[in-house]
C-alpha atoms as a PDB file:
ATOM      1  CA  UNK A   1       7.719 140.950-109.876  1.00  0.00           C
ATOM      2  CA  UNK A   2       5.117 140.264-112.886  1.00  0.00           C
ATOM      3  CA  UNK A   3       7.776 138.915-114.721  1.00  0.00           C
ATOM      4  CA  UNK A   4       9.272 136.643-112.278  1.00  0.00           C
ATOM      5  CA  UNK A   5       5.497 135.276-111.738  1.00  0.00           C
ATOM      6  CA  UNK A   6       5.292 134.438-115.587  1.00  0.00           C
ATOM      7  CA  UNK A   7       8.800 133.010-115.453  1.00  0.00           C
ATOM      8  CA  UNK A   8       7.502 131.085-112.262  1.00  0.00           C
ATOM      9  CA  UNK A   9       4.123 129.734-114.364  1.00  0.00           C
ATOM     10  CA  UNK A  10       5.917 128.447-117.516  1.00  0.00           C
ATOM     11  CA  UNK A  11       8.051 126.255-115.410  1.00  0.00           C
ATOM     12  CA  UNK A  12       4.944 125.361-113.566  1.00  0.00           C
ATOM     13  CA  UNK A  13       3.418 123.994-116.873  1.00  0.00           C
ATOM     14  CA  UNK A  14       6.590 122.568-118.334  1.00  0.00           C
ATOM     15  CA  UNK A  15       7.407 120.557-115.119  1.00  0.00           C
ATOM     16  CA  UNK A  16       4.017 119.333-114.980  1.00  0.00           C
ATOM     17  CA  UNK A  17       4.418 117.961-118.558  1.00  0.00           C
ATOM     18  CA  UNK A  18       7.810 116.466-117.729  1.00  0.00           C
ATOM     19  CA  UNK A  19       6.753 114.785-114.630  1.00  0.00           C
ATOM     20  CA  UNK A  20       4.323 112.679-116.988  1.00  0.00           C
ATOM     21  CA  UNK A  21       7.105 111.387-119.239  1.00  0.00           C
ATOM     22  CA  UNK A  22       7.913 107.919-119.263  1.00  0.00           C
ATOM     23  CA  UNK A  23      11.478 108.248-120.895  1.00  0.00           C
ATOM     24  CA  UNK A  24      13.740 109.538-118.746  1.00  0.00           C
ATOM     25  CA  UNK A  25      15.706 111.609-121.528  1.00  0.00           C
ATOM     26  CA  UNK A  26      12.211 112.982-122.920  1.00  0.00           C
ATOM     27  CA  UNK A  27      11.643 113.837-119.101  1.00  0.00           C
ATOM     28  CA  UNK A  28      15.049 115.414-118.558  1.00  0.00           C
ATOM     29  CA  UNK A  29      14.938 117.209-122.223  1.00  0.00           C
ATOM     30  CA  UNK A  30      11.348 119.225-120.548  1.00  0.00           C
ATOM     31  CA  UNK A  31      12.792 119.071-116.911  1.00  0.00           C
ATOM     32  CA  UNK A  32      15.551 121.153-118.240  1.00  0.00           C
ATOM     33  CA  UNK A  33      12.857 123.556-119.415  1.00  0.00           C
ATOM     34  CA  UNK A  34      11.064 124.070-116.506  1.00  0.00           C
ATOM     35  CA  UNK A  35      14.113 124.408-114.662  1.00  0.00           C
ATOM     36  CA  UNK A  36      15.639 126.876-116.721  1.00  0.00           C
ATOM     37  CA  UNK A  37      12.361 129.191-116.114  1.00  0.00           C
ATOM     38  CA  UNK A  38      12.074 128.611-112.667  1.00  0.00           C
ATOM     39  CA  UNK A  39      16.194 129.924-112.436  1.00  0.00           C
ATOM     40  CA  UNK A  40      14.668 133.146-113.928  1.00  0.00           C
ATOM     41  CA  UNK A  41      11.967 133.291-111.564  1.00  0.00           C
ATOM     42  CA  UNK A  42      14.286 132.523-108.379  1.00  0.00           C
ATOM     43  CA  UNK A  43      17.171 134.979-109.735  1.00  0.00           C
ATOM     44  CA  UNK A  44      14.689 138.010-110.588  1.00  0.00           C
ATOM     45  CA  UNK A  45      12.808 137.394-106.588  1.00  0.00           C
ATOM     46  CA  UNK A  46      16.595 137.610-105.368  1.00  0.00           C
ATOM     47  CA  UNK A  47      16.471 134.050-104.188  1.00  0.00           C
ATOM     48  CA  UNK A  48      20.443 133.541-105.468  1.00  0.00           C
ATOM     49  CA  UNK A  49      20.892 129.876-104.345  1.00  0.00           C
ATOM     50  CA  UNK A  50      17.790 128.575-105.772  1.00  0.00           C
ATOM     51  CA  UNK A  51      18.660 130.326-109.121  1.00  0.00           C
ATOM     52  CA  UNK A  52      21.828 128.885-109.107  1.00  0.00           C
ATOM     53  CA  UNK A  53      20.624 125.545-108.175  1.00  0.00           C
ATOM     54  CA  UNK A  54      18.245 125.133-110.521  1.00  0.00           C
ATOM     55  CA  UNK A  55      20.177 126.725-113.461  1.00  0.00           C
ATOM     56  CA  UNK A  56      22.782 124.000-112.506  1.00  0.00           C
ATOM     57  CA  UNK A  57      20.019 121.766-112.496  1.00  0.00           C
ATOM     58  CA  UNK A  58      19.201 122.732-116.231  1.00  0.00           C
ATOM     59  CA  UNK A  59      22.103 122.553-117.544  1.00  0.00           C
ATOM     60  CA  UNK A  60      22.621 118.844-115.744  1.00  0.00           C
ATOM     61  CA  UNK A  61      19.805 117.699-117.321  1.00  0.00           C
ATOM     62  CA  UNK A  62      20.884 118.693-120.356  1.00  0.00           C
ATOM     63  CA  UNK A  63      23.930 116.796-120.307  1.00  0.00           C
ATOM     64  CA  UNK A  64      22.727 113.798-118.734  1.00  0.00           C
ATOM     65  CA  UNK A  65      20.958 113.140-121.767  1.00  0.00           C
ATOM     66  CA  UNK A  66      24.124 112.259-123.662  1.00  0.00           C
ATOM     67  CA  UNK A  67      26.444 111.653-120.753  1.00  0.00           C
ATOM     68  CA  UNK A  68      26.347 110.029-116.929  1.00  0.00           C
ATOM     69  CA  UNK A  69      29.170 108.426-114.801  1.00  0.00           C
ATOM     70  CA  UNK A  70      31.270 109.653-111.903  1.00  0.00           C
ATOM     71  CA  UNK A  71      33.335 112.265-113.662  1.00  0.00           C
ATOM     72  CA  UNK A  72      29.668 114.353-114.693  1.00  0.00           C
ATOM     73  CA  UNK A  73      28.152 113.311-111.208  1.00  0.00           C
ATOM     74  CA  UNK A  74      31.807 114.944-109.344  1.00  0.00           C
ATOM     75  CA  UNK A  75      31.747 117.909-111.923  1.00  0.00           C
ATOM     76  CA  UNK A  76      28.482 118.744-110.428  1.00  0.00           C
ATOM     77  CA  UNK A  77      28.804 117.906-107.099  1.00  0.00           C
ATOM     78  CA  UNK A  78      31.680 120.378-107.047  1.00  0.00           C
ATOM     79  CA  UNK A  79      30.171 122.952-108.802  1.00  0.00           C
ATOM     80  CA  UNK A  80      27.453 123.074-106.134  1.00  0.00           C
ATOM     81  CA  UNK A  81      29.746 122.946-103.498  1.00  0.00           C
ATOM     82  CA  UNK A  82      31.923 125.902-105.112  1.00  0.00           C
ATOM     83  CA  UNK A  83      28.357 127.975-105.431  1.00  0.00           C
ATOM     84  CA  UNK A  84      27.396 126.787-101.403  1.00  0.00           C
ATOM     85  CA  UNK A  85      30.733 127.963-100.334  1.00  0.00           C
ATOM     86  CA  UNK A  86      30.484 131.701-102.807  1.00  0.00           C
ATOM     87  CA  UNK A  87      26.979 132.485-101.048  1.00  0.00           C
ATOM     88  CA  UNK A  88      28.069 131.017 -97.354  1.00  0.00           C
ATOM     89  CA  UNK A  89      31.582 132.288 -96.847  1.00  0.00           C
ATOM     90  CA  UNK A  90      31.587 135.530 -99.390  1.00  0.00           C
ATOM     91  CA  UNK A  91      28.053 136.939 -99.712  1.00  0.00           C
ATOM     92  CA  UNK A  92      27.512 135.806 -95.880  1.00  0.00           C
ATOM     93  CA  UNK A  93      24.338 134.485 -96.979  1.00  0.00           C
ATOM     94  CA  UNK A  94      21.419 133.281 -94.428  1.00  0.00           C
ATOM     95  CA  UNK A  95      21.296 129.729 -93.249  1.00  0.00           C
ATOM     96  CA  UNK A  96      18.314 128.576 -95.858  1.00  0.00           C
ATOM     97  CA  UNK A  97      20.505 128.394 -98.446  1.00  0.00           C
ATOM     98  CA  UNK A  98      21.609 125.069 -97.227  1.00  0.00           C
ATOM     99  CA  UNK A  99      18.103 123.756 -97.607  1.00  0.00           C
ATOM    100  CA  UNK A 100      18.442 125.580-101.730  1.00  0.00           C
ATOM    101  CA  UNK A 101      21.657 123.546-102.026  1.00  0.00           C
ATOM    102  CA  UNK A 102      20.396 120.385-100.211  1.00  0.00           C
ATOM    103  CA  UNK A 103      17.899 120.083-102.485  1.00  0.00           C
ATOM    104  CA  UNK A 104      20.533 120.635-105.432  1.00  0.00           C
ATOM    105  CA  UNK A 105      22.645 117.964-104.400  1.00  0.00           C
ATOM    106  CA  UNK A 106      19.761 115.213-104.293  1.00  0.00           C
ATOM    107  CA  UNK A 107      18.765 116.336-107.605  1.00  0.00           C
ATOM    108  CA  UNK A 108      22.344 115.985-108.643  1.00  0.00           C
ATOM    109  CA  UNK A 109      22.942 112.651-107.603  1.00  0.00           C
ATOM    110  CA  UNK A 110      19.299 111.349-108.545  1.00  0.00           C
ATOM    111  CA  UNK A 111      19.968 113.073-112.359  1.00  0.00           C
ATOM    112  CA  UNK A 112      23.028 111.333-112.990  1.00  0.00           C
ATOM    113  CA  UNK A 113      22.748 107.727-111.385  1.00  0.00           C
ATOM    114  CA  UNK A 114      19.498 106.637-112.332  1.00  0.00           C
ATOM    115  CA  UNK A 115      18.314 105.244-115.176  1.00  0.00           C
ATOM    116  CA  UNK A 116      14.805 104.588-114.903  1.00  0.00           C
ATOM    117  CA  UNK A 117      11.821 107.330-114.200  1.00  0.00           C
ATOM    118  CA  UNK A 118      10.121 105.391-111.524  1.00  0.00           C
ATOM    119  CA  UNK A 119      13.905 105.568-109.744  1.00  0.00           C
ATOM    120  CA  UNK A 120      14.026 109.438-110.191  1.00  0.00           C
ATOM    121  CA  UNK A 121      10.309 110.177-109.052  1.00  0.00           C
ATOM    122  CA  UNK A 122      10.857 108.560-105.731  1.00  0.00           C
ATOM    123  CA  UNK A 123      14.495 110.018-105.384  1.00  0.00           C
ATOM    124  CA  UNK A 124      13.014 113.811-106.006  1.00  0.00           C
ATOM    125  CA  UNK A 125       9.966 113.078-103.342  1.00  0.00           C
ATOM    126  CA  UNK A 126      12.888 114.306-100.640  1.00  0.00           C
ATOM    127  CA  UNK A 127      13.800 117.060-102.679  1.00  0.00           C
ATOM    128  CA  UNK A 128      11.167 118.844-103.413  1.00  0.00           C
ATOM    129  CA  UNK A 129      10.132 118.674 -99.975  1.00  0.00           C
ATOM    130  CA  UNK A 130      13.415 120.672 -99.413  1.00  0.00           C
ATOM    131  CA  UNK A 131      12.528 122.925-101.992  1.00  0.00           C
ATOM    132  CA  UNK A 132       9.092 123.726-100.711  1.00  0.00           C
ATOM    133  CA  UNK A 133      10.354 124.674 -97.763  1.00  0.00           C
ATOM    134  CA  UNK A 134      13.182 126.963 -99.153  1.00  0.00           C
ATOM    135  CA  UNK A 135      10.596 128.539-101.684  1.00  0.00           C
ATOM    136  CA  UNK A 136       7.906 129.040 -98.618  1.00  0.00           C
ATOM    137  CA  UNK A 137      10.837 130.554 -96.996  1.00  0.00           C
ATOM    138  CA  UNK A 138      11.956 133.158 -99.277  1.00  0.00           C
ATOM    139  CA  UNK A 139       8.482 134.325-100.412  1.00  0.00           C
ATOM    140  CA  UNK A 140       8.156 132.286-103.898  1.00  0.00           C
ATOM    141  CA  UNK A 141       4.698 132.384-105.105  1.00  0.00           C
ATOM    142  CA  UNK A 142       4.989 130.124-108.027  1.00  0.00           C
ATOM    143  CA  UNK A 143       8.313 128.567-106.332  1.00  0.00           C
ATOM    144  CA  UNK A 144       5.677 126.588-103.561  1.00  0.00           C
ATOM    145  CA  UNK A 145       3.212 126.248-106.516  1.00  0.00           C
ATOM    146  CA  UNK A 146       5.847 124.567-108.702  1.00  0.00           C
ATOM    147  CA  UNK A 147       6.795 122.278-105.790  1.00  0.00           C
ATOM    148  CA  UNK A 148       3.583 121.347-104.345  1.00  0.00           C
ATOM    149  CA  UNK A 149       2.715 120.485-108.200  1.00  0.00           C
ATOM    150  CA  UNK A 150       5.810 118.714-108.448  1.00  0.00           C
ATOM    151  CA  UNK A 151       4.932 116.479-105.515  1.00  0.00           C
ATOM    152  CA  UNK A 152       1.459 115.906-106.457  1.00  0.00           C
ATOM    153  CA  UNK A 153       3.021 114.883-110.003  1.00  0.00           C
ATOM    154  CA  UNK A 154       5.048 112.317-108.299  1.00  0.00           C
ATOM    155  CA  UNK A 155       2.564 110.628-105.958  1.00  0.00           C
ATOM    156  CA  UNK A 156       0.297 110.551-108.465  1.00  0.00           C
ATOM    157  CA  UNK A 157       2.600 108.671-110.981  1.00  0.00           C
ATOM    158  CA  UNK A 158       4.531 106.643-108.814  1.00  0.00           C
ATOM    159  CA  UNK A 159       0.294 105.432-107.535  1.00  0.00           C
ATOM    160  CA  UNK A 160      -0.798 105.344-110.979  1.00  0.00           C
ATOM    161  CA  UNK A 161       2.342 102.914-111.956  1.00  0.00           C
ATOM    162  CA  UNK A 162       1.771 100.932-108.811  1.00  0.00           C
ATOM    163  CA  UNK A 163      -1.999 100.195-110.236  1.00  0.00           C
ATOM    164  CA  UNK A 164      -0.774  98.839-113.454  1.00  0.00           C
ATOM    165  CA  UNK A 165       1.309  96.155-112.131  1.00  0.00           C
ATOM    166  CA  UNK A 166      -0.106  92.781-111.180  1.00  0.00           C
ATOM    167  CA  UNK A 167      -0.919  91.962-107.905  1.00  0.00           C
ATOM    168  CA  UNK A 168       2.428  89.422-106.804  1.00  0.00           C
ATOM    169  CA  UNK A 169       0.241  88.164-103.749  1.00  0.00           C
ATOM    170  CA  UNK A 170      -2.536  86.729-105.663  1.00  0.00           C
ATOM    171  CA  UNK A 171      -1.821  83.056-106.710  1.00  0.00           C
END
């Protein structure tokens, strides 16, 4: 459990960092980071959908450095829906895991498509909600932690950015 705490912290810190970035491959690059730590942390608490979610997510971000379009965007998609169907029809997992892969496919979609930061911050405000939930619901310490943060990260940027451009009602 100690471990899976640790695991949970780093990607804590790293998404932090990431959320701050103002280039969206610099924030993917740390993004992929943090969400290759919080996999750990998810797969060592037994939370299988979330692990697999997020390590999807990792490896997304990864490639969406280099490449985006339809045939990455489907390749994902798919994958997630291969992984949903595994834990629902095989492993006869419980009904969360369709807020784990909810959250997965948002991410997904938001990863690939857009282009700018500001885009992706507001995209991710409806899936990290999902993911704060799921974490809450399978017992994730640093899971909620890493989610709240997450949330905070993007408020705060997306208010911070919305100080810093001029006032369009002034004459």
């Amino acid at each position: 459990m100690l471990v899976a705490e640790i695991f949970g912290a780093v990607a804590v810190v790293f998404n932090f960092i990431g959320y701050r970035q103002s280039d969206i491959n610099r924030y993917r690059f740390i993004s992929a980071i943090a969400l290759a730590a919080v996999s750990i942390h998810f797969f060592l608490l037994g939370a299988l959908a979330a692990g697999i979610g997020t390590a999807l997510a990792s490896v997304r971000n990864l490639i969406a450095i280099y490449y985006r379009g339809n045939p990455i965007l489907a390749m994902f998609v798919v994958l997630n829906i291969a992984f949903f169907s595994y834990e629902w029809f095989y492993l006869d997992s419980p009904w969360i895991i369709i807020i784990a892969y909810t959250s997965s496919m948002i991410f997904t979609v938001g990863s690939i498509i857009f282009t700018q930061a500001a885009q992706v911050r507001r995209w991710f405000i409806l899936a990290e909600g999902l993911g704060l939930v799921y974490a809450i619901l399978v017992g994730s310490i640093f899971g909620t932690i890493f989610n709240i943060t997450n949330l905070c990260s993007i408020f705060y940027v997306l208010y911070k950015e919305r100080q810093e451009r001029p006032d369009d009602r002034q004459p």
